[in-house]
PDB file of N, CA and C in Angstrom:
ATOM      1  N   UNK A   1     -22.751  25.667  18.166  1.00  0.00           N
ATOM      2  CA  UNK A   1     -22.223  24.659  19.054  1.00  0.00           C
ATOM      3  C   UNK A   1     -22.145  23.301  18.361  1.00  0.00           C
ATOM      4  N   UNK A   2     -22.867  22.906  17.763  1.00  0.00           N
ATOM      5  CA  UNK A   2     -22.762  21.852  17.048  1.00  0.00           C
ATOM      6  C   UNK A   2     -22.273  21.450  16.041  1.00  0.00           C
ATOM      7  N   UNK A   3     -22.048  22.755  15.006  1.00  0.00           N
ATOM      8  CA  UNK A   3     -20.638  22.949  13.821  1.00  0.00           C
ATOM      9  C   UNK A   3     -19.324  22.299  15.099  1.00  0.00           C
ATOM     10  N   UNK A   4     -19.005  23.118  15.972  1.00  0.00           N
ATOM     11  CA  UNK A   4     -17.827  22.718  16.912  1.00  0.00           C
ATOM     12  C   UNK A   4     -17.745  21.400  17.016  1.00  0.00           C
ATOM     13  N   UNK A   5     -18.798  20.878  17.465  1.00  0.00           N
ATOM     14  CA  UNK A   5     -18.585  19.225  17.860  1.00  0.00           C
ATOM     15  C   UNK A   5     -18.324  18.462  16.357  1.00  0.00           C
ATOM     16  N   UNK A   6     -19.265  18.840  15.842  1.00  0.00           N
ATOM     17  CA  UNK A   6     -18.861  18.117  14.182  1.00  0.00           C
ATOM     18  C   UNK A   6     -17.528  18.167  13.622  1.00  0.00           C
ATOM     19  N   UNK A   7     -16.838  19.302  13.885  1.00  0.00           N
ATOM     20  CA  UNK A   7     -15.579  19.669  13.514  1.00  0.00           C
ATOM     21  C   UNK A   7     -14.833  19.021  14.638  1.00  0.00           C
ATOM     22  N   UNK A   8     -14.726  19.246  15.972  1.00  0.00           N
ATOM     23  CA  UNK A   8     -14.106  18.415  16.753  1.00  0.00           C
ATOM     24  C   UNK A   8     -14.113  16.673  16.657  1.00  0.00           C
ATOM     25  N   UNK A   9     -15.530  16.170  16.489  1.00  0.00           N
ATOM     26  CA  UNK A   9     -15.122  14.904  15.756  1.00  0.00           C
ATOM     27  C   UNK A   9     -14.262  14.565  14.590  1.00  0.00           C
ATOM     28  N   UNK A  10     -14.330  15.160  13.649  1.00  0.00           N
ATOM     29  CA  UNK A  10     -14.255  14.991  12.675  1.00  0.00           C
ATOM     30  C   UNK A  10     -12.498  14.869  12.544  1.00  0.00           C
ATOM     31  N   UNK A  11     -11.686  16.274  13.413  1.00  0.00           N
ATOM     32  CA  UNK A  11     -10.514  15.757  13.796  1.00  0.00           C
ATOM     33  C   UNK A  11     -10.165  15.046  14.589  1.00  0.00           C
ATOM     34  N   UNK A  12     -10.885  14.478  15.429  1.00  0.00           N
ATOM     35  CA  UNK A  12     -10.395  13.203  16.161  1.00  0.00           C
ATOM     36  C   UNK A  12     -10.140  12.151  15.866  1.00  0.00           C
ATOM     37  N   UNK A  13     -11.031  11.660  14.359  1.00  0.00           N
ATOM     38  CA  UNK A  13     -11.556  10.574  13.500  1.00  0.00           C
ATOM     39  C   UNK A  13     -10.367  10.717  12.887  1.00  0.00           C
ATOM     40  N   UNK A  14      -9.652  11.720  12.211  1.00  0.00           N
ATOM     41  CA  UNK A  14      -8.619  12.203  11.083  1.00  0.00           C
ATOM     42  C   UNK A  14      -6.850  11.663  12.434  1.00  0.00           C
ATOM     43  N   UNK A  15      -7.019  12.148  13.393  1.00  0.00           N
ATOM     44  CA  UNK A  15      -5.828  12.217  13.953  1.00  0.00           C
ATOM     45  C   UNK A  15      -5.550  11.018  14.335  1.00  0.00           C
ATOM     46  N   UNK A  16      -6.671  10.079  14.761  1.00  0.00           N
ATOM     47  CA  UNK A  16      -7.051   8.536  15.202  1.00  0.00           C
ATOM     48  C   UNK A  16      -6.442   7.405  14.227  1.00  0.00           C
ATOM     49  N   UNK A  17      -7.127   7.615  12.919  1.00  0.00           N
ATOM     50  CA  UNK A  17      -6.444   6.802  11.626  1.00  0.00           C
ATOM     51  C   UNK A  17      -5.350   7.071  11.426  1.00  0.00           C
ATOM     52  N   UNK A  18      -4.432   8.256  11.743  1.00  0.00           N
ATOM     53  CA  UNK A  18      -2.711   8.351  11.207  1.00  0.00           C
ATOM     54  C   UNK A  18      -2.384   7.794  12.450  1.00  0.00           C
ATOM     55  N   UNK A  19      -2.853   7.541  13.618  1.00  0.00           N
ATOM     56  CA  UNK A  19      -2.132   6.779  14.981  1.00  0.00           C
ATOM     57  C   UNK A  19      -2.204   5.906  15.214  1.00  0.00           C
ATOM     58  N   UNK A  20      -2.742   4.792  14.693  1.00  0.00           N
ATOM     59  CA  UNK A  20      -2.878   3.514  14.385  1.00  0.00           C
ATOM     60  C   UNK A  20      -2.084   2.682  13.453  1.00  0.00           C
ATOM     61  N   UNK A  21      -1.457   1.720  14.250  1.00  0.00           N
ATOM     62  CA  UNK A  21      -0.180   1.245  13.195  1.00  0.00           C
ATOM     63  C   UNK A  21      -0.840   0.869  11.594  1.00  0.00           C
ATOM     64  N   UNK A  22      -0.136   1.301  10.887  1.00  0.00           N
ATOM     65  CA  UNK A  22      -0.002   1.363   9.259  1.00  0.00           C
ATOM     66  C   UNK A  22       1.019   0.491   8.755  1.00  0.00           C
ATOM     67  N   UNK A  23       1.185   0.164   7.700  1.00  0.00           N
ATOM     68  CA  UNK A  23       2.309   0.024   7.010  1.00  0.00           C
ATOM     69  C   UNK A  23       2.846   0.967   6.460  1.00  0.00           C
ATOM     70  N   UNK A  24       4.363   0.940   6.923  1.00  0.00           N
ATOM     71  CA  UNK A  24       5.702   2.034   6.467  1.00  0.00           C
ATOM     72  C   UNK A  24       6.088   1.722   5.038  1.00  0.00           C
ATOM     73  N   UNK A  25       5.765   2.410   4.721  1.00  0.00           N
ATOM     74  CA  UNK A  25       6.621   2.897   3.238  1.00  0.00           C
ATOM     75  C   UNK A  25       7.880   2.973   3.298  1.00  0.00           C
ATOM     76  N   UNK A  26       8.271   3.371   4.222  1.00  0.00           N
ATOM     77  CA  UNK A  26       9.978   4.046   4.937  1.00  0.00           C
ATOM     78  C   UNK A  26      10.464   2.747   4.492  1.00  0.00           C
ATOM     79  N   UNK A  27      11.970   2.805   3.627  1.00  0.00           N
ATOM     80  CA  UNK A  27      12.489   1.563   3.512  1.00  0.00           C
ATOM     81  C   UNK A  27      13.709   0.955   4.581  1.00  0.00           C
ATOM     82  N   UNK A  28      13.716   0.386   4.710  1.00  0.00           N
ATOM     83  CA  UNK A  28      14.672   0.240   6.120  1.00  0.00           C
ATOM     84  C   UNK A  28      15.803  -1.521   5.584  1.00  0.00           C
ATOM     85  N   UNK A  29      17.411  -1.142   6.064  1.00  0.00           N
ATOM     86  CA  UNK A  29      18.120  -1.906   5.518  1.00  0.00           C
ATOM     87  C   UNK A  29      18.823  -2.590   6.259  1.00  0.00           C
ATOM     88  N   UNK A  30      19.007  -3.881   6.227  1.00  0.00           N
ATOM     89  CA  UNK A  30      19.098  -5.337   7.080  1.00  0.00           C
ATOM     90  C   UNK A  30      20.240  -6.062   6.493  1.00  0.00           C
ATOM     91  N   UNK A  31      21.114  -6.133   6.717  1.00  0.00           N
ATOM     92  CA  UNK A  31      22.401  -7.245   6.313  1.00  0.00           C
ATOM     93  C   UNK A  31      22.888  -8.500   6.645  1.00  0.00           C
ATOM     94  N   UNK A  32      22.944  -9.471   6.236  1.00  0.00           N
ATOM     95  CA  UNK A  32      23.227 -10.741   6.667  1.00  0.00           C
ATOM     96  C   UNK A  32      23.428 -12.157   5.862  1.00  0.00           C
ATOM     97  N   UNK A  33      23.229 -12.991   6.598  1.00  0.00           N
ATOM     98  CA  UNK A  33      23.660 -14.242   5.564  1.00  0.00           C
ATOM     99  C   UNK A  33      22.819 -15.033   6.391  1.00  0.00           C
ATOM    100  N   UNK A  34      22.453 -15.460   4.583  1.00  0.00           N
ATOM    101  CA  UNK A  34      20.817 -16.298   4.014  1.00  0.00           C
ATOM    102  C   UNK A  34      20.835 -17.817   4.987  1.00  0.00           C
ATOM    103  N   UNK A  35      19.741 -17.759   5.921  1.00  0.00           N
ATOM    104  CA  UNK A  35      19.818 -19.223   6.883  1.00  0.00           C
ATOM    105  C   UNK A  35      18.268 -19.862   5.537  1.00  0.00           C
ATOM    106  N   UNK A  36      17.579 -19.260   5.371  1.00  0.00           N
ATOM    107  CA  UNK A  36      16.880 -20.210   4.541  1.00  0.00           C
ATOM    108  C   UNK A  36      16.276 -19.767   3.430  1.00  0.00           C
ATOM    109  N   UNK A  37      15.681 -19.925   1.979  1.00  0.00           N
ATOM    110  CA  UNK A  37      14.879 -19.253   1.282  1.00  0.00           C
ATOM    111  C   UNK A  37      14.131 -20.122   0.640  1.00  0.00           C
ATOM    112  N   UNK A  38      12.899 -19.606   0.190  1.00  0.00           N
ATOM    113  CA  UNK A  38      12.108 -20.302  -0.163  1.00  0.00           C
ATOM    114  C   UNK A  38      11.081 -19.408  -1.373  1.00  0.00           C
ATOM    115  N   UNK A  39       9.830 -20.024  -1.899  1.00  0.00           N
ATOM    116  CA  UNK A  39       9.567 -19.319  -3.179  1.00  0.00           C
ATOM    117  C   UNK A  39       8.699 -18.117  -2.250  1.00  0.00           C
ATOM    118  N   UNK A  40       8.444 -18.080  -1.510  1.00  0.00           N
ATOM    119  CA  UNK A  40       7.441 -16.422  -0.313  1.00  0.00           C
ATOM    120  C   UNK A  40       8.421 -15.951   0.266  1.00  0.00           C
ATOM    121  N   UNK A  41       9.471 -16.667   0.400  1.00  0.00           N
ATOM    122  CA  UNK A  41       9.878 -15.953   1.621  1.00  0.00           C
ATOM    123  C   UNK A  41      11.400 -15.949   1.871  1.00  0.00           C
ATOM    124  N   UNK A  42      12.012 -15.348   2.672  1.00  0.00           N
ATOM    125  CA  UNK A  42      13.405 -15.501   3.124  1.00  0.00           C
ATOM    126  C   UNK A  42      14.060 -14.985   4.319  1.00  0.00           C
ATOM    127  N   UNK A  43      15.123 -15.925   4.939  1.00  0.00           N
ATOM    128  CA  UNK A  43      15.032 -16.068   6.357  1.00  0.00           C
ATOM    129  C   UNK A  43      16.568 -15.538   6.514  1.00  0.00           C
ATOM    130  N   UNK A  44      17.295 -14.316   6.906  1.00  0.00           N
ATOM    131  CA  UNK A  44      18.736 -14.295   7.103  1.00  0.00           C
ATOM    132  C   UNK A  44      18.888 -14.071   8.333  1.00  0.00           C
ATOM    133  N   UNK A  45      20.310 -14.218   8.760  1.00  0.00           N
ATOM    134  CA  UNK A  45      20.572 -14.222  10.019  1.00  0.00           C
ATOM    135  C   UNK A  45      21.222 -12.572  10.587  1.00  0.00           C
ATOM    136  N   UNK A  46      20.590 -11.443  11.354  1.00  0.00           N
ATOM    137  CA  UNK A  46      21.633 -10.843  11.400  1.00  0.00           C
ATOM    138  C   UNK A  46      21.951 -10.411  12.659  1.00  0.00           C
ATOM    139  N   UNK A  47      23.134 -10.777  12.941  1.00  0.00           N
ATOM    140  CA  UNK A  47      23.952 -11.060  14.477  1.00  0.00           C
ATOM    141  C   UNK A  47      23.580 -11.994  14.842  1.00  0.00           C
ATOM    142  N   UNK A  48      22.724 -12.603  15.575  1.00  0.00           N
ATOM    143  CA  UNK A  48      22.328 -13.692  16.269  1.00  0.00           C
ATOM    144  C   UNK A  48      20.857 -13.584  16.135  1.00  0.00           C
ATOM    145  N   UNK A  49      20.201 -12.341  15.132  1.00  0.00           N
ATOM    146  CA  UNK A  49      18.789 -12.282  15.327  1.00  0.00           C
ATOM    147  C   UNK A  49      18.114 -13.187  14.125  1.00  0.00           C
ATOM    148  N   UNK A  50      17.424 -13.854  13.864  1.00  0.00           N
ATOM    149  CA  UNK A  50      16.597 -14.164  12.610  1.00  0.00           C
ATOM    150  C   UNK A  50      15.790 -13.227  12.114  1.00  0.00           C
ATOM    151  N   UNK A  51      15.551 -12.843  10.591  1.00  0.00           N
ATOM    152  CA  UNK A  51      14.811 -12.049  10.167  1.00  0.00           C
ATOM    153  C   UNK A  51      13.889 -13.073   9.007  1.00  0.00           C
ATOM    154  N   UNK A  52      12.891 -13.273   9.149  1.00  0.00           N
ATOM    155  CA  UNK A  52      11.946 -13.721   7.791  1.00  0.00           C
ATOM    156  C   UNK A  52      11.255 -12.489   7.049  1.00  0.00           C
ATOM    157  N   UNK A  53      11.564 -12.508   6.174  1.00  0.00           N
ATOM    158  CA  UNK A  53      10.833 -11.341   5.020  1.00  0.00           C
ATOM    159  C   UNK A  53      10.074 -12.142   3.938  1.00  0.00           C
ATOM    160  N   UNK A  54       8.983 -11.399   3.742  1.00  0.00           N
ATOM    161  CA  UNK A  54       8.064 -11.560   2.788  1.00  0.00           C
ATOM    162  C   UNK A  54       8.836 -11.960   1.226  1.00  0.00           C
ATOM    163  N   UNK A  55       8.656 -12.302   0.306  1.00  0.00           N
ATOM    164  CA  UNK A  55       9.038 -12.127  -1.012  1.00  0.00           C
ATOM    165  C   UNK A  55       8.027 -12.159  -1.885  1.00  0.00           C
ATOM    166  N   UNK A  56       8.388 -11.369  -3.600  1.00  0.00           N
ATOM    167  CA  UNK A  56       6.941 -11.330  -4.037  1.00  0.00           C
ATOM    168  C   UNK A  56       7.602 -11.020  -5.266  1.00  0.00           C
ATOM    169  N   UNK A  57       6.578 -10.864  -6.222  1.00  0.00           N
ATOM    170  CA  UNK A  57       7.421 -10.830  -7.776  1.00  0.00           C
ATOM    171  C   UNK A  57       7.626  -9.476  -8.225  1.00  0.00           C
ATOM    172  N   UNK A  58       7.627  -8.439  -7.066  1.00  0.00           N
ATOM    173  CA  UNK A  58       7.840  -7.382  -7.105  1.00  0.00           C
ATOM    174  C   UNK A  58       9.652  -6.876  -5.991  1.00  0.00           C
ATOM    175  N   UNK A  59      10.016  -8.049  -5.480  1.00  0.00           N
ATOM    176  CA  UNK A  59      11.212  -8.075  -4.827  1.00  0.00           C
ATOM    177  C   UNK A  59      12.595  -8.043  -5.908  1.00  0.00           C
ATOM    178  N   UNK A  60      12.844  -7.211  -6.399  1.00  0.00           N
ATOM    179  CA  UNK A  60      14.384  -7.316  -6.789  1.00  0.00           C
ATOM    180  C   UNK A  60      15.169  -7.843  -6.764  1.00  0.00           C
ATOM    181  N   UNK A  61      16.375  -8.679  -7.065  1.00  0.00           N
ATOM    182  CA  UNK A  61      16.970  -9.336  -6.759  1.00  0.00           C
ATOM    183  C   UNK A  61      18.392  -8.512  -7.457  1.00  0.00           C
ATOM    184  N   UNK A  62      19.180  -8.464  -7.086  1.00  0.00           N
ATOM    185  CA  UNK A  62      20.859  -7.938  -7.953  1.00  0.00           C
ATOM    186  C   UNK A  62      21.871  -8.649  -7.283  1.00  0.00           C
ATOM    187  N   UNK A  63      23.147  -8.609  -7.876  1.00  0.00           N
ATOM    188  CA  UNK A  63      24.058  -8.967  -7.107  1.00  0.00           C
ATOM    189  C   UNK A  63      25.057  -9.600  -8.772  1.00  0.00           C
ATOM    190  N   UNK A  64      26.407  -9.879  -8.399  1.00  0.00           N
ATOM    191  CA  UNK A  64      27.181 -10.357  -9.871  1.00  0.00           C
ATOM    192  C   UNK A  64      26.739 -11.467 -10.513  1.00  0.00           C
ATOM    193  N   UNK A  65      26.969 -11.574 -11.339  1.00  0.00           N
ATOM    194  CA  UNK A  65      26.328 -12.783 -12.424  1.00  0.00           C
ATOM    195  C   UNK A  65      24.831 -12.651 -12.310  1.00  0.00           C
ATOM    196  N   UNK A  66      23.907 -12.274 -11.748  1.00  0.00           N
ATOM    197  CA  UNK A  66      22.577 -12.817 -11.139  1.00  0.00           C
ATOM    198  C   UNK A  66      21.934 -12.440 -12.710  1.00  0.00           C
ATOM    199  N   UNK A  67      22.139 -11.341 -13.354  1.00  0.00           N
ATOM    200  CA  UNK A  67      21.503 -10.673 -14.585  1.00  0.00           C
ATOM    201  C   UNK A  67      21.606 -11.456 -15.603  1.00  0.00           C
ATOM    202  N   UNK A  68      23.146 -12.018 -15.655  1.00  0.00           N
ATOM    203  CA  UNK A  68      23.786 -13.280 -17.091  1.00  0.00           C
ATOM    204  C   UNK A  68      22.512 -14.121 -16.973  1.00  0.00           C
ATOM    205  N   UNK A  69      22.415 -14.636 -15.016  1.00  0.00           N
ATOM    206  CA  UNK A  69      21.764 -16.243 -14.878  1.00  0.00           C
ATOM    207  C   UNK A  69      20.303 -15.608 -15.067  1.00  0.00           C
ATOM    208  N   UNK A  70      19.485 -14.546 -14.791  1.00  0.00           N
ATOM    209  CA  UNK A  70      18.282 -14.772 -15.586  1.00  0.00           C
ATOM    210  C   UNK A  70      17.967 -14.587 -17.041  1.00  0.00           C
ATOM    211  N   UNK A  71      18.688 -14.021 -17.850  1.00  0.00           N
ATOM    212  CA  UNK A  71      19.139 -13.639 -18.865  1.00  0.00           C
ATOM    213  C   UNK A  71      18.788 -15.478 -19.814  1.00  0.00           C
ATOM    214  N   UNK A  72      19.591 -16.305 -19.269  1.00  0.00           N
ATOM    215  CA  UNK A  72      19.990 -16.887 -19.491  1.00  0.00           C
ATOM    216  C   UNK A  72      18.500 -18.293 -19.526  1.00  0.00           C
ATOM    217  N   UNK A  73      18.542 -17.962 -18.145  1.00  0.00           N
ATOM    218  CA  UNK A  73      16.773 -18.639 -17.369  1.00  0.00           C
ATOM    219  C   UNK A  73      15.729 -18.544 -18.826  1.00  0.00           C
ATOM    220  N   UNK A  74      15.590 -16.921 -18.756  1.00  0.00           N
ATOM    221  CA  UNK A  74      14.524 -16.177 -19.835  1.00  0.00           C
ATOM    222  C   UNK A  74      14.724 -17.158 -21.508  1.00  0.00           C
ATOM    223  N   UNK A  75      16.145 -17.135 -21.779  1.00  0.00           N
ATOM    224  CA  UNK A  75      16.047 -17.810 -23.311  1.00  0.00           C
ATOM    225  C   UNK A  75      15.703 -18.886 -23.170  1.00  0.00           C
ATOM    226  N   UNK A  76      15.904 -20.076 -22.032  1.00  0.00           N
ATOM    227  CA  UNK A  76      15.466 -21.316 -22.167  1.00  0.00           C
ATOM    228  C   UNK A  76      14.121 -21.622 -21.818  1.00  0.00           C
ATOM    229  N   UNK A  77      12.842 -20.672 -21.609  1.00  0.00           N
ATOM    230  CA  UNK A  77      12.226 -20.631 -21.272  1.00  0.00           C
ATOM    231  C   UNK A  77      11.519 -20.266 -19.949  1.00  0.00           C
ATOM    232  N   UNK A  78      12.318 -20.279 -18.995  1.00  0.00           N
ATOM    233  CA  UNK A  78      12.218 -20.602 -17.486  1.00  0.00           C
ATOM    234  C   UNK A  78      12.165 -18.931 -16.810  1.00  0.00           C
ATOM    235  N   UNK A  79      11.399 -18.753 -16.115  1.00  0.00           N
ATOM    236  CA  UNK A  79      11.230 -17.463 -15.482  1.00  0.00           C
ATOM    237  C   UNK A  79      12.394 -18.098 -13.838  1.00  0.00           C
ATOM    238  N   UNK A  80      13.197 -16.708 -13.684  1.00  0.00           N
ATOM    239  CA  UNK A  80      14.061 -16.852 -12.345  1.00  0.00           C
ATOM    240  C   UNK A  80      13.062 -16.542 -10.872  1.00  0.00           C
ATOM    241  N   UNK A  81      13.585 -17.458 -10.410  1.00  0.00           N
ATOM    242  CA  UNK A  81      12.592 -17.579  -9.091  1.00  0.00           C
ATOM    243  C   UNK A  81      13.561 -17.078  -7.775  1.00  0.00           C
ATOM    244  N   UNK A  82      13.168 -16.252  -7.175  1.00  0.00           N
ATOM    245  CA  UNK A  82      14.214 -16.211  -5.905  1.00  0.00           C
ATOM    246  C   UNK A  82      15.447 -17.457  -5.731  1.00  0.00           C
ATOM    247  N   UNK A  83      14.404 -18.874  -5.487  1.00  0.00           N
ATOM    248  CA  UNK A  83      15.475 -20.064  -5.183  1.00  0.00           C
ATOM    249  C   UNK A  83      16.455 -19.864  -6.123  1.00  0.00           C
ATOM    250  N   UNK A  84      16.400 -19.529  -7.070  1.00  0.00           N
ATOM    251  CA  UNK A  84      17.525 -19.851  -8.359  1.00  0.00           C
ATOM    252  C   UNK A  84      18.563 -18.991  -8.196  1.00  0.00           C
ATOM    253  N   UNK A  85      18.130 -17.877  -7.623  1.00  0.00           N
ATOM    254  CA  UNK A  85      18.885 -16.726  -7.552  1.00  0.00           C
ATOM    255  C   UNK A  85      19.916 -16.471  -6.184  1.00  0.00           C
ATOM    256  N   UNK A  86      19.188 -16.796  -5.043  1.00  0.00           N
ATOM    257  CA  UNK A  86      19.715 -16.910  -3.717  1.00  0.00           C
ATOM    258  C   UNK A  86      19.563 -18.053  -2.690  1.00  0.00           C
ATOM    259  N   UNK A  87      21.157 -18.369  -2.395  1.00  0.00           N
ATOM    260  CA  UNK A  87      21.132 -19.800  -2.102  1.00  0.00           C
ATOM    261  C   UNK A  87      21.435 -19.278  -0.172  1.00  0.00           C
ATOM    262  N   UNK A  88      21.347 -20.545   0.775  1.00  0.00           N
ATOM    263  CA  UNK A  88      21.385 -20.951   1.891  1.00  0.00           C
ATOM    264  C   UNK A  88      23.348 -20.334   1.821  1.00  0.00           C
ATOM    265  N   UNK A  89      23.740 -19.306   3.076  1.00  0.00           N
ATOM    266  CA  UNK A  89      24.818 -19.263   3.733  1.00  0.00           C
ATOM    267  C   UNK A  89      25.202 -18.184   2.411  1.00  0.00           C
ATOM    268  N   UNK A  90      24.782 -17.552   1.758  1.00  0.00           N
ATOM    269  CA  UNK A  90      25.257 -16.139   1.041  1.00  0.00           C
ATOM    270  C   UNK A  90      25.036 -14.649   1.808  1.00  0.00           C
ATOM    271  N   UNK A  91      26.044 -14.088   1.960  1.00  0.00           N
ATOM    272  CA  UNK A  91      25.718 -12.697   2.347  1.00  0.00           C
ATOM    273  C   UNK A  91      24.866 -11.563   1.599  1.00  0.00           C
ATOM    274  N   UNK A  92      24.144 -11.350   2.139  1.00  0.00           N
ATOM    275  CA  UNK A  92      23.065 -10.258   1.253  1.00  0.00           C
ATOM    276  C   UNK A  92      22.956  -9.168   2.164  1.00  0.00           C
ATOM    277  N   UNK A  93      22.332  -7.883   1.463  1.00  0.00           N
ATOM    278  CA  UNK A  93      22.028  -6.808   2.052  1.00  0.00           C
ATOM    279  C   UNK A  93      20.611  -6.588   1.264  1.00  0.00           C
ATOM    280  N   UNK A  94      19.226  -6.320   2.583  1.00  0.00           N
ATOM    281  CA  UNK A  94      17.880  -6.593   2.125  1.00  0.00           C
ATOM    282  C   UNK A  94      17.386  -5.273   2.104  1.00  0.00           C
ATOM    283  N   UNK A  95      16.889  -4.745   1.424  1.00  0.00           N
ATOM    284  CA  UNK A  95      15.622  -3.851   1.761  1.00  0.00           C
ATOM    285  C   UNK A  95      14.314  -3.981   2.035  1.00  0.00           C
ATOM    286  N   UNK A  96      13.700  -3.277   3.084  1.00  0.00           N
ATOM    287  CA  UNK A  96      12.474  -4.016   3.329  1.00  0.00           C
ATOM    288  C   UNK A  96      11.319  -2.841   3.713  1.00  0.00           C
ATOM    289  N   UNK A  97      10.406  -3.438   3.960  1.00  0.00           N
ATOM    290  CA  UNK A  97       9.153  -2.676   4.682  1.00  0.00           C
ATOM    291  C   UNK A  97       8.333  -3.094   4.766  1.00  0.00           C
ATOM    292  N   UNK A  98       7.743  -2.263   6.212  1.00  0.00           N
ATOM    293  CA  UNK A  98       6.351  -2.905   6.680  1.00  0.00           C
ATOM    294  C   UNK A  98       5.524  -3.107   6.234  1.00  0.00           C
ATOM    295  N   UNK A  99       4.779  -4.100   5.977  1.00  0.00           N
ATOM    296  CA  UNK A  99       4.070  -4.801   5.203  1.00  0.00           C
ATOM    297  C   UNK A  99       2.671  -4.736   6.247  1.00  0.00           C
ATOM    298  N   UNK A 100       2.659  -4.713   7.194  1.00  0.00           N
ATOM    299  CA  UNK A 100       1.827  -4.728   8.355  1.00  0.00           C
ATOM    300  C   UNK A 100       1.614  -6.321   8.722  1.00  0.00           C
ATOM    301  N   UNK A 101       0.798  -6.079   9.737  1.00  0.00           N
ATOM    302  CA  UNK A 101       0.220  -7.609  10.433  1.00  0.00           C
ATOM    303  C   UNK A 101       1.239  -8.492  10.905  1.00  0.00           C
ATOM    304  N   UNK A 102       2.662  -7.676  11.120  1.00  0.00           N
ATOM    305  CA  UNK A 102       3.872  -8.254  11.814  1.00  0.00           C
ATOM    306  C   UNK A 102       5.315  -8.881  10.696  1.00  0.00           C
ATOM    307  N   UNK A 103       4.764  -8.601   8.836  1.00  0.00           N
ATOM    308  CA  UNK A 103       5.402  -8.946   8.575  1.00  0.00           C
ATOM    309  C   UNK A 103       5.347  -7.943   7.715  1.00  0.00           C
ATOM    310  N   UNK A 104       7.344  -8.431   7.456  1.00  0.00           N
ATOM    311  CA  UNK A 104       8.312  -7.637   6.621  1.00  0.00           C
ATOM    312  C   UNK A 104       8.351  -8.259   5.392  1.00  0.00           C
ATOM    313  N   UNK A 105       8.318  -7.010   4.424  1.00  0.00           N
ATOM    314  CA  UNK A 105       8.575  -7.477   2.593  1.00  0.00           C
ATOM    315  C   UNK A 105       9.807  -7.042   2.375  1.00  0.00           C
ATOM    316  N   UNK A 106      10.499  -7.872   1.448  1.00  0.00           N
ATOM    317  CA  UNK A 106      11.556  -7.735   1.103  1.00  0.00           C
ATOM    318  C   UNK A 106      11.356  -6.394  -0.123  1.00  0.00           C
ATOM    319  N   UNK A 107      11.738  -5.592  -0.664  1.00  0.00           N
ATOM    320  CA  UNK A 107      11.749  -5.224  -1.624  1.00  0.00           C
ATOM    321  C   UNK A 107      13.102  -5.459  -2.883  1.00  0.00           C
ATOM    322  N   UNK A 108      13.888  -5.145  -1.975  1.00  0.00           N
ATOM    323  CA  UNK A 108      15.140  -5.376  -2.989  1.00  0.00           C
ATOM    324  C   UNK A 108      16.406  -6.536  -1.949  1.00  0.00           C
ATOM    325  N   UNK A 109      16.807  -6.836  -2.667  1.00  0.00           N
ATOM    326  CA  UNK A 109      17.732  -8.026  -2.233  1.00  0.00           C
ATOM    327  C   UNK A 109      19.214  -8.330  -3.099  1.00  0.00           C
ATOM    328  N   UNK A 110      20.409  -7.766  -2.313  1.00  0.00           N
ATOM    329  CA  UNK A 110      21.116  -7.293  -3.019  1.00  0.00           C
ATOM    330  C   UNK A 110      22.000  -8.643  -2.737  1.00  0.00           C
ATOM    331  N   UNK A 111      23.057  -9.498  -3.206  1.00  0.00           N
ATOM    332  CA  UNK A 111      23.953 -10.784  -2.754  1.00  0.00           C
ATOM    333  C   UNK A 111      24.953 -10.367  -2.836  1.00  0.00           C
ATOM    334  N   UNK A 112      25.873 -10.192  -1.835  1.00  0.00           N
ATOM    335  CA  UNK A 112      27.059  -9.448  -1.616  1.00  0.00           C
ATOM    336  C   UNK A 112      28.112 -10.748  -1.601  1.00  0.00           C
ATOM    337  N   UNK A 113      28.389 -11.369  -1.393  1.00  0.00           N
ATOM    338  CA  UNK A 113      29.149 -12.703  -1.065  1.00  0.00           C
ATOM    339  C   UNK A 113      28.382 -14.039  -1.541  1.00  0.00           C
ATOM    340  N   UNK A 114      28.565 -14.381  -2.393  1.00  0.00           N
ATOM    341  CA  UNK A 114      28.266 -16.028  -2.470  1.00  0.00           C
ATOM    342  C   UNK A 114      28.928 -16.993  -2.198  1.00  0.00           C
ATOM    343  N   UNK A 115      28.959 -17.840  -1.585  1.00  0.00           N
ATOM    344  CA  UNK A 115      28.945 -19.144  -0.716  1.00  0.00           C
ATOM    345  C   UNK A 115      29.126 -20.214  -1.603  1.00  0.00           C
ATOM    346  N   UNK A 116      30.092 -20.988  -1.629  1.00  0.00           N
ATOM    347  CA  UNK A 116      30.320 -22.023  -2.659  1.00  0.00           C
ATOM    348  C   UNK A 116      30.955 -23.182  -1.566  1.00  0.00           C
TER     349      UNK A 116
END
């Protein structure tokens, strides 16, 4: 009887921790144009919703020219910083994930349209 209960705890404890919000791995993809960015973080608009995402030196950045301009950053010394890379009113397409505690990380950050 008491193997049972041990074992019955023991999956309750196991089924309890996967039901409790986590952070998603699952990558999930967001499109829009950039209302603000900054060196943590970045704010786009999509439809009428605001999205702020995390940023980190593990966030990607692509999009045309972006490779020349760090390329370029790198010989003069200067490491590319998000700001340098993505400006206010550019269209981007983000990848992201739950990061937990209510906020979203960017992982990859693609600039589809730039804004001049």
């Amino acid at each position: 009887m008491m193997i049972r209960l041990a074992i019955g705890v023991a999956l309750l404890c196991c089924f309890a921790s996967t039901t409790f919000a986590q952070p998603s791995k699952k990558s999930m993809p967001a499109a829009g144009r950039v209302e603000a960015v900054a060196q943590d973080s970045i704010t786009i608009l999509v439809g009428a919703d605001k999205m702020t995402l995390v940023v980190d030196g593990d966030t990607k950045v692509t999009g045309k020219g972006l490779g020349t301009k760090t390329r370029n950053m790198k010989a003069e010394g200067r490491s590319a910083a998000i700001t340098d890379l993505v400006k206010p009113s550019d269209l981007v397409v983000v990848k992201y994930v739950d990061a937990g505690e209510g906020k979203l990380r960017a992982t990859e950050i693609t600039v589809r349209l730039v804004k001049k």
